[in-house]
Protein backbone atom coordinates (compact mmCIF):
# COMPACT_ATOMS: atom_id res chain seq x y z
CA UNK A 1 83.58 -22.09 -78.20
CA UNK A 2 82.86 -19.01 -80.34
CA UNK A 3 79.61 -18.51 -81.70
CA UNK A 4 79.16 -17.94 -85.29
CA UNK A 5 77.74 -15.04 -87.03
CA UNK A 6 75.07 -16.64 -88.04
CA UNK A 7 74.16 -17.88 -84.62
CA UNK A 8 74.84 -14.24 -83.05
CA UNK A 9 72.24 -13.04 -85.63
CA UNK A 10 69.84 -15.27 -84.62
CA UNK A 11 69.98 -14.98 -80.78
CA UNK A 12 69.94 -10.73 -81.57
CA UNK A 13 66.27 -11.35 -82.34
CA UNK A 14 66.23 -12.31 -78.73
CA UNK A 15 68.21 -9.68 -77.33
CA UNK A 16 69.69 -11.46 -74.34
CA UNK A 17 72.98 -9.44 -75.12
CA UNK A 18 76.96 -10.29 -75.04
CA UNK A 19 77.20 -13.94 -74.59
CA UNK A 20 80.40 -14.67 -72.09
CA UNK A 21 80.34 -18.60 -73.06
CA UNK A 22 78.54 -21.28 -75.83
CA UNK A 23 79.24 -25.25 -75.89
CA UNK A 24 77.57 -27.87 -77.38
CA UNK A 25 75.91 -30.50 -74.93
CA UNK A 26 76.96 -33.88 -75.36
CA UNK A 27 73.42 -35.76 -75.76
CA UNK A 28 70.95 -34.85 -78.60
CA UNK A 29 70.99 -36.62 -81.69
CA UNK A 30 68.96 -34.10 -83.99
CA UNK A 31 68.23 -30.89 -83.51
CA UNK A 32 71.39 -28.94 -82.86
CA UNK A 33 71.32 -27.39 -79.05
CA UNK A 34 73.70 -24.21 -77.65
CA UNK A 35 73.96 -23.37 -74.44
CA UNK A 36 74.71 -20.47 -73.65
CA UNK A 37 75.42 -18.20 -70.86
CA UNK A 38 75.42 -14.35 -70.80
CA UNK A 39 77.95 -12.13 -69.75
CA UNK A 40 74.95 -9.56 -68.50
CA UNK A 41 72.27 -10.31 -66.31
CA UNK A 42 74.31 -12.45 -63.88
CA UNK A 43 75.84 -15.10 -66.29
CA UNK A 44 71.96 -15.85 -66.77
CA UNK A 45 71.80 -19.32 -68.98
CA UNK A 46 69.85 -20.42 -72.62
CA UNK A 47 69.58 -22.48 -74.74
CA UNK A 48 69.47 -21.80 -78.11
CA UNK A 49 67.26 -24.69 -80.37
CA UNK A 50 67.97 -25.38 -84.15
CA UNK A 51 65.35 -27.45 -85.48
CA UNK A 52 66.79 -29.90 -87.86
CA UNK A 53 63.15 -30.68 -89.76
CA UNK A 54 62.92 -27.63 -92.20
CA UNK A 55 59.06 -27.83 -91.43
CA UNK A 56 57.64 -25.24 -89.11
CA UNK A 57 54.96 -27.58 -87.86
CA UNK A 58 57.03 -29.43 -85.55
CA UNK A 59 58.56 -26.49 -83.50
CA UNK A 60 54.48 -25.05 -83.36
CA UNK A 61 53.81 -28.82 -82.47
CA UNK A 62 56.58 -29.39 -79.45
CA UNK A 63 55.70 -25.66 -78.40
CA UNK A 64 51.90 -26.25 -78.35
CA UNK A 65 52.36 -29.39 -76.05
CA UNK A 66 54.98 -27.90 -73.92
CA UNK A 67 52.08 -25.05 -73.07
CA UNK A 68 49.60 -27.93 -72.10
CA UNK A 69 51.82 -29.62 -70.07
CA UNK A 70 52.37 -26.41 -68.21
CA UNK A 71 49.30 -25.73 -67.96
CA UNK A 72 48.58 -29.03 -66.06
CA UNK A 73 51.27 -28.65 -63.62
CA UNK A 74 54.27 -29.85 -65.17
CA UNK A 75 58.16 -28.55 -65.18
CA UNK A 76 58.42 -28.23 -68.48
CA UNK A 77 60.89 -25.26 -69.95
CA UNK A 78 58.92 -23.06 -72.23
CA UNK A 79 60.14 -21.40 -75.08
CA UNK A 80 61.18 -17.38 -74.55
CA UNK A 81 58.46 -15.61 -76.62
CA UNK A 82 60.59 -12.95 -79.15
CA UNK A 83 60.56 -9.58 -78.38
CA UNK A 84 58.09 -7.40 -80.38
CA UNK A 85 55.93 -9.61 -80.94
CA UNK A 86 52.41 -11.41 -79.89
CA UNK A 87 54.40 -14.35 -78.21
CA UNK A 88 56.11 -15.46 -80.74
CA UNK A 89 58.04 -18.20 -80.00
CA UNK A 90 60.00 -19.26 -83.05
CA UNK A 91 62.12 -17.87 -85.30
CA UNK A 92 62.76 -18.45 -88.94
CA UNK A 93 66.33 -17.86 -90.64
CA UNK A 94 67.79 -19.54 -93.53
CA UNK A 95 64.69 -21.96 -94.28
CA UNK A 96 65.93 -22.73 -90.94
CA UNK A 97 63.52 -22.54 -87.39
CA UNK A 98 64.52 -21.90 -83.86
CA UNK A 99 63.51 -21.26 -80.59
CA UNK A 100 65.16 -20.27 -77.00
CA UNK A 101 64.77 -21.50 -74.00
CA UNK A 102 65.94 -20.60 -70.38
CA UNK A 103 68.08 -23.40 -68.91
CA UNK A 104 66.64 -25.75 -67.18
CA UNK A 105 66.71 -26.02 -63.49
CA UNK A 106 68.67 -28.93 -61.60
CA UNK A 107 71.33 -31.34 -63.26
CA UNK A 108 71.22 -33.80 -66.05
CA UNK A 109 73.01 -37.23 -64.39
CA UNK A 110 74.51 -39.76 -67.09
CA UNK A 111 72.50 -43.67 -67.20
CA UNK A 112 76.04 -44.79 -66.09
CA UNK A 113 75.47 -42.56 -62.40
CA UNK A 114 72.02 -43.15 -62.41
CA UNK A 115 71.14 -44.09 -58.35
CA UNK A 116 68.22 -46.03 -57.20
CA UNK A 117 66.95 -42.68 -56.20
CA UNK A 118 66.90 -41.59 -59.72
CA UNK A 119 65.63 -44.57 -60.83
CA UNK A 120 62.65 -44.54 -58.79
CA UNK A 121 62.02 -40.49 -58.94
CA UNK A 122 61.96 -40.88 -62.79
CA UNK A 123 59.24 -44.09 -62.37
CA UNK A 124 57.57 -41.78 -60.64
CA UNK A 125 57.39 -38.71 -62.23
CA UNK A 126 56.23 -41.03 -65.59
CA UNK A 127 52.50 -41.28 -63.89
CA UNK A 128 51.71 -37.83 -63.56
CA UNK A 129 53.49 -37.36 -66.75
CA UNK A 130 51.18 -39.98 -68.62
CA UNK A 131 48.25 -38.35 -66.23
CA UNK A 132 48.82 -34.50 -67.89
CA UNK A 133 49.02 -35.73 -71.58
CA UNK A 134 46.08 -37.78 -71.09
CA UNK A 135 43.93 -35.03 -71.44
CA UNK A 136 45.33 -33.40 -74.56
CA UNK A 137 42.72 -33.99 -77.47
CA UNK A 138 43.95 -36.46 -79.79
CA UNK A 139 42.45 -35.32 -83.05
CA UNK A 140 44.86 -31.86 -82.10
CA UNK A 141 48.14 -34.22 -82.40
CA UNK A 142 49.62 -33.94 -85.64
CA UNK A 143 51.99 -37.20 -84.72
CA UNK A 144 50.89 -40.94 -84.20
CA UNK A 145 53.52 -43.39 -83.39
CA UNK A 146 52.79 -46.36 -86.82
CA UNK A 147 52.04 -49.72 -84.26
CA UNK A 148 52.12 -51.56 -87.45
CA UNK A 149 55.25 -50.27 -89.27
CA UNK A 150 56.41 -51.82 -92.51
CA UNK A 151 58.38 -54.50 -90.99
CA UNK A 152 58.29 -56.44 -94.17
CA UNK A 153 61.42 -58.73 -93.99
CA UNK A 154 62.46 -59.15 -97.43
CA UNK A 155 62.78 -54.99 -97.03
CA UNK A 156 64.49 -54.86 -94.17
CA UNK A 157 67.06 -57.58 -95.74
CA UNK A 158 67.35 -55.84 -99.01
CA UNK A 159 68.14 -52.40 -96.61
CA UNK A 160 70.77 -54.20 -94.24
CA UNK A 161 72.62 -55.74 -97.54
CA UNK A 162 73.30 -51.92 -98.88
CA UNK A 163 74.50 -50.81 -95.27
CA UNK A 164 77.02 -54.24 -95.72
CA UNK A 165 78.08 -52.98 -99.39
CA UNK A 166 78.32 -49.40 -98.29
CA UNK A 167 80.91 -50.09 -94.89
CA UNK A 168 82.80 -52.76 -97.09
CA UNK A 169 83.48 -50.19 -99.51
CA UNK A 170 83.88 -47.61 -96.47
CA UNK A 171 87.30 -45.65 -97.30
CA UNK A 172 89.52 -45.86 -94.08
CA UNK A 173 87.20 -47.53 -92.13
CA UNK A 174 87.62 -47.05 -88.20
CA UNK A 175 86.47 -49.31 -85.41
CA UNK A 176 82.59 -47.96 -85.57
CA UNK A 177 82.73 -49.41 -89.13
CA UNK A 178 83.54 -52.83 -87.77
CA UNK A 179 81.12 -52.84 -85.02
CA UNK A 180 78.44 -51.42 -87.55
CA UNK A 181 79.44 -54.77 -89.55
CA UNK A 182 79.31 -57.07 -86.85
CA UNK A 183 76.09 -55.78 -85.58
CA UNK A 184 74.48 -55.85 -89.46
CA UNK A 185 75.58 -59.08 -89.97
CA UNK A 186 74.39 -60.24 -87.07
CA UNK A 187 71.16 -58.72 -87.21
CA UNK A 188 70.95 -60.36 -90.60
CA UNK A 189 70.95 -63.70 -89.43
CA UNK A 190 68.53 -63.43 -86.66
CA UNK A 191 66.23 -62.29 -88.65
CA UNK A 192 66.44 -65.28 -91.41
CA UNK A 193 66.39 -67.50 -88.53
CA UNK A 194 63.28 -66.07 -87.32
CA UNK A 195 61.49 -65.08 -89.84
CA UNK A 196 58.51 -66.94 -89.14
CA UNK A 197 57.87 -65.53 -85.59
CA UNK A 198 58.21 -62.10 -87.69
CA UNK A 199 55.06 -62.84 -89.53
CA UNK A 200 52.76 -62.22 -86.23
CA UNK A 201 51.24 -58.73 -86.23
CA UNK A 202 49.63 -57.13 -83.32
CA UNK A 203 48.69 -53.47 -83.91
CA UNK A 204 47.63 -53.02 -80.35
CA UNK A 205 44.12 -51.37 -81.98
CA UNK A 206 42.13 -52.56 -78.67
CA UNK A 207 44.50 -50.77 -76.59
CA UNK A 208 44.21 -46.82 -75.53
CA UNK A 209 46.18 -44.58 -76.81
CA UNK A 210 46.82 -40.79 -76.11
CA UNK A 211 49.89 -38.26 -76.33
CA UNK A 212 52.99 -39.07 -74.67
CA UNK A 213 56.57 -37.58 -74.23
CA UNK A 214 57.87 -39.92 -77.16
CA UNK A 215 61.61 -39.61 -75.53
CA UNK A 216 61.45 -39.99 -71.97
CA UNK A 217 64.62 -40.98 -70.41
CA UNK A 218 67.59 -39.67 -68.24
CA UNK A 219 68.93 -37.10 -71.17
CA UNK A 220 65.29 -35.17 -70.93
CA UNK A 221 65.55 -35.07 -67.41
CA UNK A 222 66.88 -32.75 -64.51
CA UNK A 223 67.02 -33.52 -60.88
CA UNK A 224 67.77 -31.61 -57.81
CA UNK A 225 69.33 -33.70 -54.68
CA UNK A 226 66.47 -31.88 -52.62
CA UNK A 227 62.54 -32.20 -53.10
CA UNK A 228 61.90 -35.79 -53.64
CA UNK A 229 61.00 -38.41 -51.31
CA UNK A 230 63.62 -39.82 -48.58
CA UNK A 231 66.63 -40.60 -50.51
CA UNK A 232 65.11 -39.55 -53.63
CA UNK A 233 65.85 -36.53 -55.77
CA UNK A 234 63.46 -34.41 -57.05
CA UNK A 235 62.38 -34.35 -60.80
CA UNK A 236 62.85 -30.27 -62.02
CA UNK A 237 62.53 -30.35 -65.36
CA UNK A 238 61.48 -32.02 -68.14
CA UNK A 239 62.65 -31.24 -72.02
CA UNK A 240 62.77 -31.94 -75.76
CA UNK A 241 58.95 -32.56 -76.51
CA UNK A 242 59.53 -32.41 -80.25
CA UNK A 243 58.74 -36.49 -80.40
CA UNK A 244 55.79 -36.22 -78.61
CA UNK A 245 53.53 -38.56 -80.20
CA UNK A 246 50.20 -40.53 -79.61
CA UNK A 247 50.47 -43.78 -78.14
CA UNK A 248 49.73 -46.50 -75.95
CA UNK A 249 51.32 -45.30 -72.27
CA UNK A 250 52.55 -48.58 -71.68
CA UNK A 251 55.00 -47.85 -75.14
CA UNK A 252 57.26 -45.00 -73.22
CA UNK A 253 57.38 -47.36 -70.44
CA UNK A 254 58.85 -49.88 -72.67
CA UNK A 255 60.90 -47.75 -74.26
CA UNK A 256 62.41 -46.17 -71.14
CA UNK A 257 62.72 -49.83 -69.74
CA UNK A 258 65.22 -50.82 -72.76
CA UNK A 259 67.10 -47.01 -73.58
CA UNK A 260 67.38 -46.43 -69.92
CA UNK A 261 68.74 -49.65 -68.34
CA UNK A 262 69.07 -51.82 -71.10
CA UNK A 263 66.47 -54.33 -69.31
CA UNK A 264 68.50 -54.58 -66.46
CA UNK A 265 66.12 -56.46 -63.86
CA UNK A 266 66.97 -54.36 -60.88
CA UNK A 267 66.45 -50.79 -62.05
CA UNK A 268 63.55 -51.60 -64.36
CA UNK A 269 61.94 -53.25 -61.16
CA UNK A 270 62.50 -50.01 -59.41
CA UNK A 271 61.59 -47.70 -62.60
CA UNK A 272 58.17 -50.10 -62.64
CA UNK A 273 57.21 -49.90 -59.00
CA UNK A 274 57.15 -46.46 -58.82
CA UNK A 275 55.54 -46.10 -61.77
CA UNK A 276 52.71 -48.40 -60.34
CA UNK A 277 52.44 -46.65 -56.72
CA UNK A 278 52.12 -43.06 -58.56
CA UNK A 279 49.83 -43.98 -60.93
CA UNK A 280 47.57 -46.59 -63.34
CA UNK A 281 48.81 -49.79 -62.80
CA UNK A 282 50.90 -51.07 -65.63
CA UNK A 283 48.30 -54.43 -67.02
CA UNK A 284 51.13 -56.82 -66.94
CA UNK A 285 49.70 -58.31 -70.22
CA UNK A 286 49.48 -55.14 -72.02
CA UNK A 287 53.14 -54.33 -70.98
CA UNK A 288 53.85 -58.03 -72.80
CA UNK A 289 52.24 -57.01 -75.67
CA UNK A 290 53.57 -53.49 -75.80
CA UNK A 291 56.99 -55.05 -75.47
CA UNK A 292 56.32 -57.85 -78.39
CA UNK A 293 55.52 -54.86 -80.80
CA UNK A 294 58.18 -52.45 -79.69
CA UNK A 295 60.92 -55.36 -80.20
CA UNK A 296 59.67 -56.39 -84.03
CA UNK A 297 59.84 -52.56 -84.74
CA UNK A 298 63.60 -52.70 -83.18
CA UNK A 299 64.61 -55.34 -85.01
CA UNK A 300 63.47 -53.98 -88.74
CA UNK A 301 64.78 -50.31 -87.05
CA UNK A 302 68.12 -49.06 -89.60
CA UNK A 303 67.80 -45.79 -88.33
CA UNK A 304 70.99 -45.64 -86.89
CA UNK A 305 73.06 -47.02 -90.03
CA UNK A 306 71.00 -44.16 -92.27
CA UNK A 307 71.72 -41.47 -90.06
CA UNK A 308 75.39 -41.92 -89.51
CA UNK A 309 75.91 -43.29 -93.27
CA UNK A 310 73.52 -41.45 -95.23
CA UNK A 311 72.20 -38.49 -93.64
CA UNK A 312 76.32 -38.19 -92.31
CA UNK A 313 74.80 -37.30 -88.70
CA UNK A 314 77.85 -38.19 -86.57
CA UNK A 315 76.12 -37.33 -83.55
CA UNK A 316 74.44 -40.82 -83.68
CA UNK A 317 77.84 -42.81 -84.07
CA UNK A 318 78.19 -43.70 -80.41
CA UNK A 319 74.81 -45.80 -80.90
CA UNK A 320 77.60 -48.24 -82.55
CA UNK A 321 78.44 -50.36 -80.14
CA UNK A 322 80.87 -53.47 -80.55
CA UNK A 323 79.39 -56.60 -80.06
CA UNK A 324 76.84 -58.73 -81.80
CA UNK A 325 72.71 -57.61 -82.56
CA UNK A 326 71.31 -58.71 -79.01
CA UNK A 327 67.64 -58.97 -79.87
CA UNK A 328 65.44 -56.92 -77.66
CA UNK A 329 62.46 -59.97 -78.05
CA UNK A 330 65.33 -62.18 -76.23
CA UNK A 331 66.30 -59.56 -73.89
CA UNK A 332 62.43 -58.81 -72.99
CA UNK A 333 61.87 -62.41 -72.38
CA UNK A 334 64.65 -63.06 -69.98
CA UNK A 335 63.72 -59.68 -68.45
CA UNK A 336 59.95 -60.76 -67.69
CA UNK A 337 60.20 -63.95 -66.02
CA UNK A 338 61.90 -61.90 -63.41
CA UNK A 339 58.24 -60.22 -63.08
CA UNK A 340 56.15 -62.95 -62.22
């Protein structure tokens, strides 16, 4: 693809030169990613961040926890400081911010050719993850993932019944409409039919919290076929620490268990015992309560349905799946009776 003016004016304040080639990635549901490779300096490779949040906080945020995580031995890819000044490390255009990065090192693999070598090398890597961010001061994190969201049903009902409105009125809908039907309609009535489990709160206040990745799964990762443990790749990079958040631990294990594999018994297994082996143990009561929590926020989750349908982010459409709502409480309790 060509780059636009705008975009060439931006990466000048850089001066990384001529640019031989530019495509968009195909993962990445916010902030808009180039990557980029130069025709100088042997084909050398960026890319080029465009924070969608026009607040300057979160780029100084992601860049200030990308330095710690450095700093405690961690692959993370820093930001390229702009030239001329005191290592600067974003840029403001437009009421726009950005930031450049050199490309990762390794490959990015797709869930659907994840092995049970990346499986366990990512379970792995999690522990001394968790083990770096652990010492970040809390009162320093501007973000603090809500453990008691407003989940209030009648809400959440009143929100799904304007999605309904809005995709029966949709002009020419296509088949993402449908599915986005089916899956608010049958969201709809899970929720009326279990509305009174809804009604028990756990904030998980007893449990510790501290910073974590806040997206860690197989699109933030890169692996190299050498470096790892017998038939296991090595973990290279990590990226996109713009959701970092504080939180209990056991949370990003949850939520790599379900956006990873789906709660697929075999891999989470895997994904679990090598978290275990490399670090904390994972309290398998804490991980039940983690879970219960992460699934109520799930189920009252529309962020999906606003971003493709109100924000018009149509980066998020695959997310629309066909099929009915599958509950992640249901899907959690099938998945742990595989644990004991």
């Amino acid at each position: 693809m060509t780059i636009s003016p705008d975009d060439r004016a931006v990466l000048d304040a850089w001066r990384i030169g001529p640019v031989a080639s530019a495509v968009t990635p195909p993962t990445g549901t916010m902030n808009r990613t180039l990557l980029l490779e130069t025709a100088d300096s042997g084909g050398a490779g960026y890319a080029l961040r465009a924070y969608r949040h026009a607040d300057r906080g979160r780029a100084i945020w992601e860049h200030t926890i990308i330095t710690h995580a450095r700093a405690q031995g961690l692959p993370a890819v820093a930001p390229l400081p702009l030239p001329g000044t005191n290592g600067e490390t974003i840029l403001e255009r437009g009421g726009r911010f950005f930031a450049l990065f050199p490309l990762a090192r390794g490959r990015q693999v797709h869930r659907d050719a994840l092995t049970p070598g990346h499986v366990t090398a990512a379970g792995r890597f999690l522990a001394p993850v968790h083990e770096a961010l652990a010492t970040f001061p809390l009162e320093r994190s501007p973000r603090r993932t809500r453990l008691s969201p407003d989940t209030d049903m009648a809400t959440t009902l009143a929100r799904i019944a304007r999605f309904v409105e809005m995709l029966r009125a949709w002009p020419a809908p296509g088949e993402t409409e449908r599915h986005a039907l089916e899956h608010l309609l049958t969201r709809r009535r899970w929720l009326e039919e279990n509305a009174e489990d809804d009604g028990t709160e756990d904030d998980l206040a007893d449990v510790p919290a501290q910073v974590i990745h806040g997206d860690y799964q197989e699109t933030n990762l890169f692996f190299d076929s050498a470096g790892g443990g017998p038939g296991e790749p090595a973990i290279t990079a990590i990226i996109d620490w713009d959701q970092a958040t504080v939180a209990p631990r056991l949370w990003e294990v949850v939520r790599a268990l379900h956006l990873m594999f789906d709660l697929r018994p075999e891999p989470c297994r895997a994904f679990l015992t090598a978290y275990n082996e490399a670090g904390p143990r994972a309290d398998p009561v804490e991980l039940d309560r983690v879970a219960r929590v992460y699934g109520r926020m799930r189920a009252h989750n529309l962020w999906v349905y606003e971003e493709a349908y109100v924000a018009g982010n149509d980066r998020v459409r695959p997310f629309i799946t066909p099929g009915a709502f599958i509950p992640f409480a249901e899907q959690w309790q099938r998945f742990s009776t595989t644990l004991e």
